[in-house]
Protein backbone atom coordinates (compact mmCIF):
# COMPACT_ATOMS: atom_id res chain seq x y z
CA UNK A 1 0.42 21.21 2.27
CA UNK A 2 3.48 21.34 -0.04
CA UNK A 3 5.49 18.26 -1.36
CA UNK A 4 6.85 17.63 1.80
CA UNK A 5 6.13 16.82 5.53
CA UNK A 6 9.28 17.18 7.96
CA UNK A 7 8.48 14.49 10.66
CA UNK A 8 10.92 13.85 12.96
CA UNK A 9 12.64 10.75 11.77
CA UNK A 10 12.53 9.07 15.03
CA UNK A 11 12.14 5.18 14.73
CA UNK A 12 11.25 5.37 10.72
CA UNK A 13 15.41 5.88 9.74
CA UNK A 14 15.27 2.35 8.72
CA UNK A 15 13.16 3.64 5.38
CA UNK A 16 15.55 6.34 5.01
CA UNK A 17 18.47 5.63 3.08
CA UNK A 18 17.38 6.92 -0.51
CA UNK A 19 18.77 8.84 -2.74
CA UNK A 20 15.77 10.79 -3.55
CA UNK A 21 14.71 11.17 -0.07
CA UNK A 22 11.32 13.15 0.70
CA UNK A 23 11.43 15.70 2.84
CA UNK A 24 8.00 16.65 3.50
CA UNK A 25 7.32 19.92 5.16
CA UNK A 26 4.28 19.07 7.57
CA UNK A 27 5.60 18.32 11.30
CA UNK A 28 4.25 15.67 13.01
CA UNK A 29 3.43 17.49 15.64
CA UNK A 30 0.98 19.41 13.38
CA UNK A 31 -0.18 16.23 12.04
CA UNK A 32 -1.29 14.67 14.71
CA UNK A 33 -3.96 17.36 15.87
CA UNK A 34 -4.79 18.41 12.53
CA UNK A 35 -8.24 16.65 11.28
CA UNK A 36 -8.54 13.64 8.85
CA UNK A 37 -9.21 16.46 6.50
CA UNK A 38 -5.40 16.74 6.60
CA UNK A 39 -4.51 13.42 6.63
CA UNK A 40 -6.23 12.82 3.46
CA UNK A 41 -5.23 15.70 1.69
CA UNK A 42 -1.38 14.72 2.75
CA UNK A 43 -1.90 11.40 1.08
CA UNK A 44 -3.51 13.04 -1.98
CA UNK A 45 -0.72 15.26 -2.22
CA UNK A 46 1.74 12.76 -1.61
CA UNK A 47 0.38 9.93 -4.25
CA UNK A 48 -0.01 12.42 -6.55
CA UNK A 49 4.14 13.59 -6.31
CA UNK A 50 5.50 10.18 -5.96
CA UNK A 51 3.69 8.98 -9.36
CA UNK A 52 4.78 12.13 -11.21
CA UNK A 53 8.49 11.70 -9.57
CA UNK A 54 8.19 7.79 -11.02
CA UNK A 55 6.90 9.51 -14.64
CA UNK A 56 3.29 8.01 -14.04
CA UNK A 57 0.81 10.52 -15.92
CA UNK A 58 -2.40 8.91 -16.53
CA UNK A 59 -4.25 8.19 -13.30
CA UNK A 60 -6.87 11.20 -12.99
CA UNK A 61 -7.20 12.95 -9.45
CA UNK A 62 -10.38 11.32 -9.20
CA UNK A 63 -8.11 7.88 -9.16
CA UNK A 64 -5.88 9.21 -6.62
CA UNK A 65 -8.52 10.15 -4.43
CA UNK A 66 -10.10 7.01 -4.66
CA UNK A 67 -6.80 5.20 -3.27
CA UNK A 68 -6.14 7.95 -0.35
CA UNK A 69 -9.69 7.39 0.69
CA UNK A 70 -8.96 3.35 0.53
CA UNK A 71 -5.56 3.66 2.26
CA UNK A 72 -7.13 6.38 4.75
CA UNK A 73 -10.52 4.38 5.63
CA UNK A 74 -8.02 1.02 6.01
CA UNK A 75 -5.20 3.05 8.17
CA UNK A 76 -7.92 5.02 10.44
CA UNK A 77 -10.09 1.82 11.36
CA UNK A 78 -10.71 1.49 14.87
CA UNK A 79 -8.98 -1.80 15.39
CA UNK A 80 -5.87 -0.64 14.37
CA UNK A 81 -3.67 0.47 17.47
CA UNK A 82 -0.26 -0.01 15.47
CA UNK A 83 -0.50 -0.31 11.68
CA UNK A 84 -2.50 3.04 11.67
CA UNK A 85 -2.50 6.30 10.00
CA UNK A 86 -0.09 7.83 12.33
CA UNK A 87 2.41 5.54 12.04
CA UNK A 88 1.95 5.66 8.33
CA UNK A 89 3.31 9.21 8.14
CA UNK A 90 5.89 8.41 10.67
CA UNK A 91 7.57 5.49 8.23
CA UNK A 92 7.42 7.66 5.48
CA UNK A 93 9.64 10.64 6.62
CA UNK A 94 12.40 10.51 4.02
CA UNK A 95 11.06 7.66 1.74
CA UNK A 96 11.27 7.37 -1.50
CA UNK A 97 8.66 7.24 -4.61
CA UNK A 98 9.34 3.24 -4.85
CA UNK A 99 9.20 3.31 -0.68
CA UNK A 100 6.34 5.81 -0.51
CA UNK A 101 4.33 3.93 -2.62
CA UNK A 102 5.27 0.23 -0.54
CA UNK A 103 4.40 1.85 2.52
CA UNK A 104 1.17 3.33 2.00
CA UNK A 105 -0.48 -0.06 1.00
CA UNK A 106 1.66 -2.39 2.99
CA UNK A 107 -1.03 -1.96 5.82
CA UNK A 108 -4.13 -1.76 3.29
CA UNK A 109 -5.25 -5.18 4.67
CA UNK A 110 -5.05 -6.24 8.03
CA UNK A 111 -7.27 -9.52 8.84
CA UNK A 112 -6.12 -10.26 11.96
CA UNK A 113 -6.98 -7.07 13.59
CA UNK A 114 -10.07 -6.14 11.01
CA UNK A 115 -11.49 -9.27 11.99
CA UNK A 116 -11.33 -10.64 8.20
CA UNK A 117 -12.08 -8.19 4.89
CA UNK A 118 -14.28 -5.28 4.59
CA UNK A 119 -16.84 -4.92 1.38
CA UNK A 120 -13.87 -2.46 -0.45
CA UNK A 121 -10.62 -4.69 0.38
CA UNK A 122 -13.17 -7.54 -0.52
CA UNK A 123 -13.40 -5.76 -3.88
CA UNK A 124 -9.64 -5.22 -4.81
CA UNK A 125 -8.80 -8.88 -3.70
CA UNK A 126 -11.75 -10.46 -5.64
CA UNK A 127 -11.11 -13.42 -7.59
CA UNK A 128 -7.68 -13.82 -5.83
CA UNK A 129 -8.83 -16.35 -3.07
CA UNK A 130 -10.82 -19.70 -3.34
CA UNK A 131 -13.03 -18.37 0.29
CA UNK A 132 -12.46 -15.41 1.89
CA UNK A 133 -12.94 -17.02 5.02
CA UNK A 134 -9.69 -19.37 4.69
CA UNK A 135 -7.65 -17.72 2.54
CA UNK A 136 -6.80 -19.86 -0.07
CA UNK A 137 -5.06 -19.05 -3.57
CA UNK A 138 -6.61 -19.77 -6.66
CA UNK A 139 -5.05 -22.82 -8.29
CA UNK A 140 -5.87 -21.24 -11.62
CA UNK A 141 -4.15 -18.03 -12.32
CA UNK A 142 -5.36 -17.24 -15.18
CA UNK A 143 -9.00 -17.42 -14.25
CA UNK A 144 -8.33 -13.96 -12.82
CA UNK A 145 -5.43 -12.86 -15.46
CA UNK A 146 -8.28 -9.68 -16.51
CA UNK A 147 -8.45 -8.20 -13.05
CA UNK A 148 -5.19 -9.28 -11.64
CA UNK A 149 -2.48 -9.33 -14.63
CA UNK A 150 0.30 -8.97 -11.54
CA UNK A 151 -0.52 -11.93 -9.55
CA UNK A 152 1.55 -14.55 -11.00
CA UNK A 153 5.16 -12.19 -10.21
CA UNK A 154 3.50 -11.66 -6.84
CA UNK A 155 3.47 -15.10 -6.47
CA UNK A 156 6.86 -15.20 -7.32
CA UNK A 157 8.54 -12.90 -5.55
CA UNK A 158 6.57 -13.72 -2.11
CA UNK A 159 7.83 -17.47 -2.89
CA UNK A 160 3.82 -18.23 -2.77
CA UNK A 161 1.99 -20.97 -5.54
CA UNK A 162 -1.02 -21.47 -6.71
CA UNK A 163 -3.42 -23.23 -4.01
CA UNK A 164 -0.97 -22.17 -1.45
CA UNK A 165 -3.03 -21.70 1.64
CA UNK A 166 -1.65 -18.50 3.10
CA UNK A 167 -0.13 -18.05 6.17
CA UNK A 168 -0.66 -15.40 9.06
CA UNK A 169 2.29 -13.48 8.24
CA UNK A 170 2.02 -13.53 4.16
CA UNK A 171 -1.45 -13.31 4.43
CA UNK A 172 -2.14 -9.87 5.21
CA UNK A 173 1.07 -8.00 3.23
CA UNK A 174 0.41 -10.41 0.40
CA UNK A 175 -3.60 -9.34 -0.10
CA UNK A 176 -2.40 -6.03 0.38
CA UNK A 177 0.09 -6.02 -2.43
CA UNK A 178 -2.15 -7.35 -4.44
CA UNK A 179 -4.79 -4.26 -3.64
CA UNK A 180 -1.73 -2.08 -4.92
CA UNK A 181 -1.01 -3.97 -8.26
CA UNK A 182 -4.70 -3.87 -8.94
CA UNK A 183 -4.96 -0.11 -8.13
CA UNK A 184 -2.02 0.83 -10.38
CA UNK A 185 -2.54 -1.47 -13.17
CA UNK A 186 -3.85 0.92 -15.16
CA UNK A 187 -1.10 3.56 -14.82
CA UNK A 188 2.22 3.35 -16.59
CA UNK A 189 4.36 2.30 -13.80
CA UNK A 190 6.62 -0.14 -15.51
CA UNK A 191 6.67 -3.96 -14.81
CA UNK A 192 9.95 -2.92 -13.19
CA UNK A 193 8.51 -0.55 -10.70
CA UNK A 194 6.14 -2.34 -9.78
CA UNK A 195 8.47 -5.42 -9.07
CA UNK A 196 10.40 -2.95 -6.81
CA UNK A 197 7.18 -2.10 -4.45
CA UNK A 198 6.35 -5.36 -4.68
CA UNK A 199 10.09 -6.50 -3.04
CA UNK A 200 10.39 -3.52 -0.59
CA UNK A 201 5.96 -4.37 0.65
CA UNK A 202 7.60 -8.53 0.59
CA UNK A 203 10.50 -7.32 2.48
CA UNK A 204 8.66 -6.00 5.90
CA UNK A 205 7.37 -9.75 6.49
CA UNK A 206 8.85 -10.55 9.89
């Protein structure tokens, strides 16, 4: 399971056009029969080489498992006939740490087609909304500055303000970034690299 899975390209060029493409040495023809064994070691694998490619050395592989299991469980829900774990790999063929990274949260949360937010996603996104139910922003930041030190540039760069109610297709890519900025806040991805996943997750709202 090497540093690389070779997937045909297909529809994912778009993501392509990196200078530090990935080429990842699994084909997806493999990849789709193989168990989710597989698929979660592939996401192990790849977490782990896109933080060490972005000079990221303190999460322990106990963190990184914790996240492919997140982004795995999310991706491999029944519900999800598009924004699953297949396509996942498919939109990652040549991406990218910065990319890499994007893409495998940009479908963490999906409430339109999970039918709202399960007990984990519940946990990552806690303190972030005033009801679950109708998705509401906080009005006061800094209220949830300790768990969510990110959310004010998230707010930003998704053009989003406090008590902003959001809206179907913010919602879900918004909550997920969010899920990513809490997961990595505790690594030493720069400010700057995280503003760059943050831009390229904002960037794939229709």
């Amino acid at each position: 399971l090497r540093s690389a899975r070779n997937i045909s390209l297909g529809g994912s060029s778009l993501i392509s056009n990196t200078l530090s493409a990935r080429h990842l040495s699994i084909h997806r023809e493999d990849t789709t029969t193989n168990s989710n064994n597989t698929y979660l070691a592939i996401l192990i694998s790849d977490l782990q080489e896109a933080l060490q490619e972005l000079g990221v050395t303190t999460p322990t592989l106990l963190q990184v498992e914790e996240w492919a299991v997140f982004i795995h469980s999310c991706t491999s829900n029944n519900s999800r006939g598009y924004h699953n774990i297949h396509r996942l790999f498919e939109i990652t063929s040549g991406a990218d740490p910065i990319q890499l990274l994007a893409a495998f949260f940009r479908d963490s949360i999906n409430c339109s087609v999970d039918n709202g937010l399960d007990e984990k996603q519940a946990f990552y996104v806690d303190g972030v909304l005033v009801n679950n139910n109708d998705f509401e922003l906080v009005e006061d930041l800094h209220r949830v500055q300790e768990k969510h030190p990110h959310l004010a540039m998230i707010g930003q760069l998704f053009g989003v303000t406090p008590g902003n109610v959001l809206q179907d297709k913010t919602l879900d890519v918004f909550l997920s970034t969010v899920v990513m900025t809490r997961c990595f806040q505790e690594t030493t991805l720069t400010t700057a690299q995280l503003a760059q996943i943050i831009v390229c997750m904002e960037a794939t709202i229709p």
